[in-house]
PDB file of N, CA and C in Angstrom:
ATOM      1  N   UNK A   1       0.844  -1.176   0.000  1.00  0.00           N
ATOM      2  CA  UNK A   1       0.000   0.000   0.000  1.00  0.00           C
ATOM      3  C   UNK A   1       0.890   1.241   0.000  1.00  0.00           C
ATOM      4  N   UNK A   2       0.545   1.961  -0.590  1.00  0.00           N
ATOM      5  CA  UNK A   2       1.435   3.625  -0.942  1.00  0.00           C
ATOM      6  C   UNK A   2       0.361   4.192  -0.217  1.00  0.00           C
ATOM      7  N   UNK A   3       0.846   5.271   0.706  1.00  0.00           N
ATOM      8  CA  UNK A   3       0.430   5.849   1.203  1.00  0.00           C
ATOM      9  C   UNK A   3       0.709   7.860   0.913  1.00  0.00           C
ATOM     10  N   UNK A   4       0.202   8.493   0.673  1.00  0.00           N
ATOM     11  CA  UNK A   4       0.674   9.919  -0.173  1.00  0.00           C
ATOM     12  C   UNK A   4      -0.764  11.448   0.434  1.00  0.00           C
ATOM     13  N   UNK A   5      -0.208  11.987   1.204  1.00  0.00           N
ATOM     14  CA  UNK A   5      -0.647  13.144   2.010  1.00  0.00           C
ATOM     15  C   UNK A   5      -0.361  14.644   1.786  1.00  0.00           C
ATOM     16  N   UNK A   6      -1.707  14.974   1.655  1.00  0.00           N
ATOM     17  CA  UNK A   6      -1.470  16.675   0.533  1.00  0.00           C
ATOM     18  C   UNK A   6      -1.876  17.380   1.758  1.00  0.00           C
ATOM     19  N   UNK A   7      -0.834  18.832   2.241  1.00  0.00           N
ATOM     20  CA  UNK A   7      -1.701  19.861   3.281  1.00  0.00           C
ATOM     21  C   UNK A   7      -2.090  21.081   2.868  1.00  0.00           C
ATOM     22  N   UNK A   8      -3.453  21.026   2.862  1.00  0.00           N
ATOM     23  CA  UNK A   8      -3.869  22.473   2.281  1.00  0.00           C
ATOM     24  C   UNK A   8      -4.676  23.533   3.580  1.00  0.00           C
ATOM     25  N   UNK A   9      -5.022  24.224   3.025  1.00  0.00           N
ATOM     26  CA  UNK A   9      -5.622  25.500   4.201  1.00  0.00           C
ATOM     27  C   UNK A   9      -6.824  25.889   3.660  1.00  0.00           C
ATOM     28  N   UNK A  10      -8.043  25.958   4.273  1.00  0.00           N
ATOM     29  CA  UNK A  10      -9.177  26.586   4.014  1.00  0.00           C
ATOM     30  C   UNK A  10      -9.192  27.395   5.499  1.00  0.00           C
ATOM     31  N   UNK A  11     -10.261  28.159   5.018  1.00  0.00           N
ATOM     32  CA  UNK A  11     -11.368  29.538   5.710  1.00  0.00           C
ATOM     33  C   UNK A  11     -12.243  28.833   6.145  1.00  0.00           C
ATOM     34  N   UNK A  12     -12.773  28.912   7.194  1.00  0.00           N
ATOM     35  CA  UNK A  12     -14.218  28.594   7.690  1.00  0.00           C
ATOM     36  C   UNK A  12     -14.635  29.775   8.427  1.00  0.00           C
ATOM     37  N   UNK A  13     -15.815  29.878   7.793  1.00  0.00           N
ATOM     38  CA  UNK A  13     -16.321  31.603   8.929  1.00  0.00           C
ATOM     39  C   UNK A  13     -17.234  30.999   9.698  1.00  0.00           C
ATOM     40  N   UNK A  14     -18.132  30.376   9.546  1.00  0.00           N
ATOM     41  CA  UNK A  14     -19.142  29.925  10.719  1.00  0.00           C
ATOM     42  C   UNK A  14     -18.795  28.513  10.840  1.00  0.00           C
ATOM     43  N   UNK A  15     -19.423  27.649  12.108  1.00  0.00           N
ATOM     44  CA  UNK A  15     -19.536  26.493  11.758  1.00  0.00           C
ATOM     45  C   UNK A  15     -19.871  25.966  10.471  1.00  0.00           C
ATOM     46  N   UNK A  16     -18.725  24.916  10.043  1.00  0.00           N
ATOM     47  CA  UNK A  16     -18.772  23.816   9.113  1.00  0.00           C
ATOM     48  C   UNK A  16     -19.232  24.659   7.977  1.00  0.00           C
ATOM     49  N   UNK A  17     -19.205  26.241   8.045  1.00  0.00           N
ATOM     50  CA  UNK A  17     -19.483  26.887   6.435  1.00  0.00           C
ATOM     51  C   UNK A  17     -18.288  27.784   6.203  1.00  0.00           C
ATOM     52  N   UNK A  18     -17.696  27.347   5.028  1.00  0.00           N
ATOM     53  CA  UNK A  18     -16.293  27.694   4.348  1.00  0.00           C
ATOM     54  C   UNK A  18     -16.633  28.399   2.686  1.00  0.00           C
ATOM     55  N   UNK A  19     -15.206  29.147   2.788  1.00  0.00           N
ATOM     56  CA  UNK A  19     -14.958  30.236   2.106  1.00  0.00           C
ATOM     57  C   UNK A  19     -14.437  29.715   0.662  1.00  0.00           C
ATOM     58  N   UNK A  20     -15.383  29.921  -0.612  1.00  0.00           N
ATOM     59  CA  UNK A  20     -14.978  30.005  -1.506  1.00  0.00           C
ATOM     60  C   UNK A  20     -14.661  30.645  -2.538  1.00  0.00           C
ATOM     61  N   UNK A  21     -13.625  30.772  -3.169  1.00  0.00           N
ATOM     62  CA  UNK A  21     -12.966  32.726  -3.690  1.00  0.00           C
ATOM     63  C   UNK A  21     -13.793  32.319  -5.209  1.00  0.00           C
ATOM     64  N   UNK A  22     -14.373  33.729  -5.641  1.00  0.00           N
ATOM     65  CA  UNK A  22     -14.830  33.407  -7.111  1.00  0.00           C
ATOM     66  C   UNK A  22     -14.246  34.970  -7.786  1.00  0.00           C
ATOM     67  N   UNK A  23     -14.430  34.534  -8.942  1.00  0.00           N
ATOM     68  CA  UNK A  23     -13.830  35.810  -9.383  1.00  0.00           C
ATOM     69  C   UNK A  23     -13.933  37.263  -9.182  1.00  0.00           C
ATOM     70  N   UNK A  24     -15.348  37.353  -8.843  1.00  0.00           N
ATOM     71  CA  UNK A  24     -15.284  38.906  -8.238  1.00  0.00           C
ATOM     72  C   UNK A  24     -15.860  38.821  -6.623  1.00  0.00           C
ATOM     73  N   UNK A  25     -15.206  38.130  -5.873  1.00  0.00           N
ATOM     74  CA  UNK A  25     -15.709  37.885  -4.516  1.00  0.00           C
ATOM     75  C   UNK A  25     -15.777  36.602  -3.978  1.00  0.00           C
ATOM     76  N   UNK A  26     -16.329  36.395  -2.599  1.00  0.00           N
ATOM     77  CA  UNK A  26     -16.549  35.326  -2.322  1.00  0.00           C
ATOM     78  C   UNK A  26     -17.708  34.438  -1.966  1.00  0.00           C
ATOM     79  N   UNK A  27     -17.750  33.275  -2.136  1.00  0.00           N
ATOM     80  CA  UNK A  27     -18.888  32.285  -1.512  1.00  0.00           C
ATOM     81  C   UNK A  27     -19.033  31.719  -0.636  1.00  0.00           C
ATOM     82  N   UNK A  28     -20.113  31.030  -0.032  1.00  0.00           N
ATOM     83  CA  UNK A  28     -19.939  30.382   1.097  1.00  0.00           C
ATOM     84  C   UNK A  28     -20.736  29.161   0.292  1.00  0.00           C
ATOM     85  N   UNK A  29     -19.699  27.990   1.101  1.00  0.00           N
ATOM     86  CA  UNK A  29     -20.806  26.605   1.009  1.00  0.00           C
ATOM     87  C   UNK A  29     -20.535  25.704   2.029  1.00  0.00           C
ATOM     88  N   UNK A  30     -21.115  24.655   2.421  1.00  0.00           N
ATOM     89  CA  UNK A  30     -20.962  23.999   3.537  1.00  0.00           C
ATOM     90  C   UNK A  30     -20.184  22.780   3.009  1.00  0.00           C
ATOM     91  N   UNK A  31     -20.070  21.948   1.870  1.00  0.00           N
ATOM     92  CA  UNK A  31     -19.341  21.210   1.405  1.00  0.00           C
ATOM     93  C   UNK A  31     -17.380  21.629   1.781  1.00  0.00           C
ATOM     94  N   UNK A  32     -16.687  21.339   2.244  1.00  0.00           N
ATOM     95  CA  UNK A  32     -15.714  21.659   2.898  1.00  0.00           C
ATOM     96  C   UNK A  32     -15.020  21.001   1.252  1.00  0.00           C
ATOM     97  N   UNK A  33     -14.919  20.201   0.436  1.00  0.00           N
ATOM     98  CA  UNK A  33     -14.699  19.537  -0.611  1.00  0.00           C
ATOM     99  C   UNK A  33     -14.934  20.494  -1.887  1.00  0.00           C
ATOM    100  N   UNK A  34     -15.892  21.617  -1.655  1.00  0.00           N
ATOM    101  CA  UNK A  34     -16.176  23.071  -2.662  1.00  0.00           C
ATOM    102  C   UNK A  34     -15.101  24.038  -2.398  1.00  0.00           C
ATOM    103  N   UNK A  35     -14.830  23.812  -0.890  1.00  0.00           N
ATOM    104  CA  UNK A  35     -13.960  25.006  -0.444  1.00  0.00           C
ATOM    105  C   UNK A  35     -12.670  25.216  -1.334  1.00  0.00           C
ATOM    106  N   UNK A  36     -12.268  26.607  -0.867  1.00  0.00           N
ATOM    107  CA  UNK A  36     -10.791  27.426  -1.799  1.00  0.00           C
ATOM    108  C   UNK A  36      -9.692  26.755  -1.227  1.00  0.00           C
ATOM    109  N   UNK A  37      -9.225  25.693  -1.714  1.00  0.00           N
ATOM    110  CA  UNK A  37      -7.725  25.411  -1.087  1.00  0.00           C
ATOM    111  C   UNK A  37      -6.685  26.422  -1.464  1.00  0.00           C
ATOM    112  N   UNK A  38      -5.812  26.595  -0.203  1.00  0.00           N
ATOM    113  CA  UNK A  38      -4.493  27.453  -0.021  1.00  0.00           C
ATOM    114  C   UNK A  38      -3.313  26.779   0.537  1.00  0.00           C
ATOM    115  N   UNK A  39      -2.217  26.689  -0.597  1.00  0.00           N
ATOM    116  CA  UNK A  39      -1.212  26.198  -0.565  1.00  0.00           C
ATOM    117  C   UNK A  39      -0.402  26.781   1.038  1.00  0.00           C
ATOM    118  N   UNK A  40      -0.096  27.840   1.042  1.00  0.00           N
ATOM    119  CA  UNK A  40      -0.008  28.746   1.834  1.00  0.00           C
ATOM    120  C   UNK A  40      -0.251  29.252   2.913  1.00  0.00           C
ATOM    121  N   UNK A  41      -0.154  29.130   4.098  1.00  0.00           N
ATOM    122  CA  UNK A  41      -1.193  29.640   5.600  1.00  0.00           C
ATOM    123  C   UNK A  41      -1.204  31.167   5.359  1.00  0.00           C
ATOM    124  N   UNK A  42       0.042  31.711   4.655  1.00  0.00           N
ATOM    125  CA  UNK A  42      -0.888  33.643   4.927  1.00  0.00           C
ATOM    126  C   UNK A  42      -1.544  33.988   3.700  1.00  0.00           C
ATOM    127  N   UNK A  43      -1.854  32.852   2.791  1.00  0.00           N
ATOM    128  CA  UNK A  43      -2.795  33.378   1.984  1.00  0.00           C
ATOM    129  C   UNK A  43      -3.858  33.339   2.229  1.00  0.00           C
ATOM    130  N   UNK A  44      -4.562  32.548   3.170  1.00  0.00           N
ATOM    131  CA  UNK A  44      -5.496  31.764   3.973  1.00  0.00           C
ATOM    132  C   UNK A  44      -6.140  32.577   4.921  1.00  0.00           C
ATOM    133  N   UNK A  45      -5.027  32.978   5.948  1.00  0.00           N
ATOM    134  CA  UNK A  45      -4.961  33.943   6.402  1.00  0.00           C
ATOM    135  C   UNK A  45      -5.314  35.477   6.271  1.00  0.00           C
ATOM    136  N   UNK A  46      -4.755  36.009   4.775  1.00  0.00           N
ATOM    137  CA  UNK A  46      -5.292  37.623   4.437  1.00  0.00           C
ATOM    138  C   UNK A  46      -6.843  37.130   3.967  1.00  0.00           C
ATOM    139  N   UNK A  47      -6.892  35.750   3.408  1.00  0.00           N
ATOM    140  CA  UNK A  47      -9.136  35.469   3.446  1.00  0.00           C
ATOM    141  C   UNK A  47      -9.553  35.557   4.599  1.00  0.00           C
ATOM    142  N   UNK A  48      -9.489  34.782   5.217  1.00  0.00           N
ATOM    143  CA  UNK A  48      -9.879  34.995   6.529  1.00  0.00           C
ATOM    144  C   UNK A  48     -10.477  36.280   6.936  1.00  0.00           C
ATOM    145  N   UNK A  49      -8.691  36.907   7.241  1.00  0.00           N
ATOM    146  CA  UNK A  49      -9.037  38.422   7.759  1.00  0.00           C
ATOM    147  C   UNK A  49     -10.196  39.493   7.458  1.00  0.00           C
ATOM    148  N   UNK A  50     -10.483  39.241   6.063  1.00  0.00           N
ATOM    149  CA  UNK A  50     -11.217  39.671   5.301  1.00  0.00           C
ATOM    150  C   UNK A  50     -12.662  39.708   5.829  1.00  0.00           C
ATOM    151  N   UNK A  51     -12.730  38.096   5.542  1.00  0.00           N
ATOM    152  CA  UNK A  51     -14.222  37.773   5.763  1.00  0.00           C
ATOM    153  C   UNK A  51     -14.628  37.088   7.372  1.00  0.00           C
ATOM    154  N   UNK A  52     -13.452  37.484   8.096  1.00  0.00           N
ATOM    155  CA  UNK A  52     -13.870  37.154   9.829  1.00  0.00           C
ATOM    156  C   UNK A  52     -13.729  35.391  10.091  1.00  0.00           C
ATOM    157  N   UNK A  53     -12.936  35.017   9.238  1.00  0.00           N
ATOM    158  CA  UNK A  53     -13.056  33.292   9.277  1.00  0.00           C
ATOM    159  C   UNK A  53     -11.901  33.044  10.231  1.00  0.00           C
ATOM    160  N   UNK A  54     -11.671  31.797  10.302  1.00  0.00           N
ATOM    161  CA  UNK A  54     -10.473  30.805  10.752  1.00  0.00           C
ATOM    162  C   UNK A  54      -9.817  29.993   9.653  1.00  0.00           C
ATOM    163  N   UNK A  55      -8.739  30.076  10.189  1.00  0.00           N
ATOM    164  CA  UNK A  55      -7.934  29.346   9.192  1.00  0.00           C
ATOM    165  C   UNK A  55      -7.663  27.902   9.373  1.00  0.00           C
ATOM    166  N   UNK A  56      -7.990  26.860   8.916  1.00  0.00           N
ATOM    167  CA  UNK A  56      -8.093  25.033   9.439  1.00  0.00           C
ATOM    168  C   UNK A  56      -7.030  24.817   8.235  1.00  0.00           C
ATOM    169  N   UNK A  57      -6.566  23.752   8.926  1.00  0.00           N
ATOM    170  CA  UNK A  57      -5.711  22.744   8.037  1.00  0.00           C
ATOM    171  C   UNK A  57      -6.588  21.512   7.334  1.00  0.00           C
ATOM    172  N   UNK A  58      -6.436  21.433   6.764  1.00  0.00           N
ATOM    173  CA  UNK A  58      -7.017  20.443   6.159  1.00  0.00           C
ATOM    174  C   UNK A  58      -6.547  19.296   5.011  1.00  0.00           C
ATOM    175  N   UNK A  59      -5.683  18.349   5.245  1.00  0.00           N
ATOM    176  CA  UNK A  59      -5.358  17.274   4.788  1.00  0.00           C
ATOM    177  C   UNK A  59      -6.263  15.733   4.151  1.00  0.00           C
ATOM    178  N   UNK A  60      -5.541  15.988   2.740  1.00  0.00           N
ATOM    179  CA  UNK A  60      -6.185  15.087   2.189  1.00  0.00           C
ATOM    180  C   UNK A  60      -5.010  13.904   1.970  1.00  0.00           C
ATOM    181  N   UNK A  61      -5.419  12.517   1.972  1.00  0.00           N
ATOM    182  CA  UNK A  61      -4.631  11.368   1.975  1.00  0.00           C
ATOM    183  C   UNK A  61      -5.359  10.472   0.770  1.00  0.00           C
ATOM    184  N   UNK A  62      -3.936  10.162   0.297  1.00  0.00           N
ATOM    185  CA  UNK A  62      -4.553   9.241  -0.545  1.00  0.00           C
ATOM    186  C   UNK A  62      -3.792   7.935  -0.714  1.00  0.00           C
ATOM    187  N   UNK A  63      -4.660   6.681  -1.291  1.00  0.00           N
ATOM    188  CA  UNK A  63      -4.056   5.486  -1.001  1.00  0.00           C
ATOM    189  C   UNK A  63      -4.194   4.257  -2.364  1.00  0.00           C
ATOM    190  N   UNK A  64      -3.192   3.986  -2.443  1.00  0.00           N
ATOM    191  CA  UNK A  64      -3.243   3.316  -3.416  1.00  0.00           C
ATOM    192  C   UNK A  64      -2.754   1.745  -3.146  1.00  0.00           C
ATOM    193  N   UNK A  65      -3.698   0.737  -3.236  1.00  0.00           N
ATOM    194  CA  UNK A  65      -3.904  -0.458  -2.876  1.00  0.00           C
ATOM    195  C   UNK A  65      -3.607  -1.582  -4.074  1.00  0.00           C
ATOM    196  N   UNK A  66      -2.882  -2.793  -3.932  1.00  0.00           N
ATOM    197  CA  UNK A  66      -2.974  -3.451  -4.873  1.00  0.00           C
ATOM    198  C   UNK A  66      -3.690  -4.625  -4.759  1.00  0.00           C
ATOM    199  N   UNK A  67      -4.765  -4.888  -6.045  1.00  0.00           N
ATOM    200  CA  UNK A  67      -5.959  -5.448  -5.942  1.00  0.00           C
ATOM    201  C   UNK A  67      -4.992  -6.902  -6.343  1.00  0.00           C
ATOM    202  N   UNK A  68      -5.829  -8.184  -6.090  1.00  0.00           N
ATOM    203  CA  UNK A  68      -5.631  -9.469  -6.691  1.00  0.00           C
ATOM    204  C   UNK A  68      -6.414 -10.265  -7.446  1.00  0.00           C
TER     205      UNK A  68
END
């Protein structure tokens, strides 16, 4: 099994509702999987500031299994 772990940064302003950047502004959706990933914590960070959020880590893992 390969095991392979990505760390990204989203905004959350209210409970479980996160910040998504669109071209002239931002959205909110509750799908955390819609949300704006940020490579970056102070890019994350100047959203945030913006729109009154928190900044979460949020790690995705992925796994690759060999079938028989």
């Amino acid at each position: 099994m390969i095991e392979k772990s990505e760390e990204f940064f989203v905004v959350e302003v209210n409970d479980g509702i996160y910040l998504q950047k669109r071209l002239q502004g931002y959205e909110f959706v509750k799908d955390i999987k819609k949300a704006s990933l940020y490579k970056k914590r102070y890019e994350a960070w100047e959203s945030a500031k913006e729109c009154g959020g928190k900044v979460k880590c949020y790690t995705i893992t992925h796994e690759v299994m060999e079938v028989e």
